[in-house]
Protein backbone atom coordinates (compact mmCIF):
# COMPACT_ATOMS: atom_id res chain seq x y z
CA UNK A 1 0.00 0.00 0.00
CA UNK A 2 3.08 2.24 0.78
CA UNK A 3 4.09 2.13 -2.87
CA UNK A 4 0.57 2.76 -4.42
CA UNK A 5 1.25 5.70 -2.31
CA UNK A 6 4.09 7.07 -2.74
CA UNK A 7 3.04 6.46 -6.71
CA UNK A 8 0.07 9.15 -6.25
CA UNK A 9 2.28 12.15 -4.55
CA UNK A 10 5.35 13.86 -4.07
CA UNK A 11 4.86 14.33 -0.65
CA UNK A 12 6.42 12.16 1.70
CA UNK A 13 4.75 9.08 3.45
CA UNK A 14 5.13 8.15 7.20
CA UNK A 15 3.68 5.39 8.58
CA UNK A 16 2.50 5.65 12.20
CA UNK A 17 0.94 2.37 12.90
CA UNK A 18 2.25 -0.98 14.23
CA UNK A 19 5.50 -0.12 14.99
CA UNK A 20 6.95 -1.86 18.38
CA UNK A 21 9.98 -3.62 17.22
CA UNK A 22 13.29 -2.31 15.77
CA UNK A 23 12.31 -4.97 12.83
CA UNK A 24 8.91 -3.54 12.35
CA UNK A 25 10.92 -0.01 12.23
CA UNK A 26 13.72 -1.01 9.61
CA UNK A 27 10.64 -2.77 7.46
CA UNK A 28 8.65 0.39 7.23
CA UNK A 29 11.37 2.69 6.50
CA UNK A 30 12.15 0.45 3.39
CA UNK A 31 9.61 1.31 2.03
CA UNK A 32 7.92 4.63 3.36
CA UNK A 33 9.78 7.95 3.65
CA UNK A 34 9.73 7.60 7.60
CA UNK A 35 8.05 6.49 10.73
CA UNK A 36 6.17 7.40 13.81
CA UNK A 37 6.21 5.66 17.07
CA UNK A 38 3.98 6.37 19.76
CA UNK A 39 1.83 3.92 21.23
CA UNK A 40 5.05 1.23 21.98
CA UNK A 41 6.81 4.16 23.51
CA UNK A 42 3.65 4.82 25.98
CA UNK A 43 3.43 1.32 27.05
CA UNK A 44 6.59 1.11 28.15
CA UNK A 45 6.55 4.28 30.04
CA UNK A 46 3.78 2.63 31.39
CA UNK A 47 5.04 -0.36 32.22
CA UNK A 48 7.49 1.73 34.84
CA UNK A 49 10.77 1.51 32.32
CA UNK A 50 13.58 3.75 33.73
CA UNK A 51 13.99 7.01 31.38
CA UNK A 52 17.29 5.08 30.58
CA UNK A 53 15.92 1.83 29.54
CA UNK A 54 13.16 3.90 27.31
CA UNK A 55 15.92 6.14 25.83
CA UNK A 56 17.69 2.35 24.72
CA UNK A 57 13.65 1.08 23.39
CA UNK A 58 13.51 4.26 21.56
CA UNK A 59 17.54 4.20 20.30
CA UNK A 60 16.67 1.04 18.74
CA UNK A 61 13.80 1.83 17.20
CA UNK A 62 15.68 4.38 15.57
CA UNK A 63 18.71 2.08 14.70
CA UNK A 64 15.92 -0.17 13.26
CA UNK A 65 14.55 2.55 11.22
CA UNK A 66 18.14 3.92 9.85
CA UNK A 67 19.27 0.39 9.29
CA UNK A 68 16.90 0.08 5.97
């Protein structure tokens, strides 16, 4: 669906849904121009993560992304 997109604009795609893993991250930024987490990065706030162990969930979620 990200192509069929992309094929119909210029303007650049994110995709904001069903991203929790650094693999779901890397997949989506193959194909789309970038990515939005949110709802992974709540739960584990929620789950009573230290700032530093979020900072590592979100670092690699982002190595994820920048490794497609």
């Amino acid at each position: 669906e990200v192509a069929r997109i992309k094929a119909a604009t210029d303007l650049p795609i994110i995709v904001g849904f069903g991203i929790r893993t650094p693999q779901n991250a890397h997949d989506i930024a193959s194909v789309a121009d970038g990515a939005v987490v949110g709802s992974a990065i709540v739960d584990e706030i929620g789950a009573g993560k230290s700032p530093a162990e979020i900072l590592n969930f979100v670092k690699s979620l982002a190595d994820g992304a920048h490794s497609a």
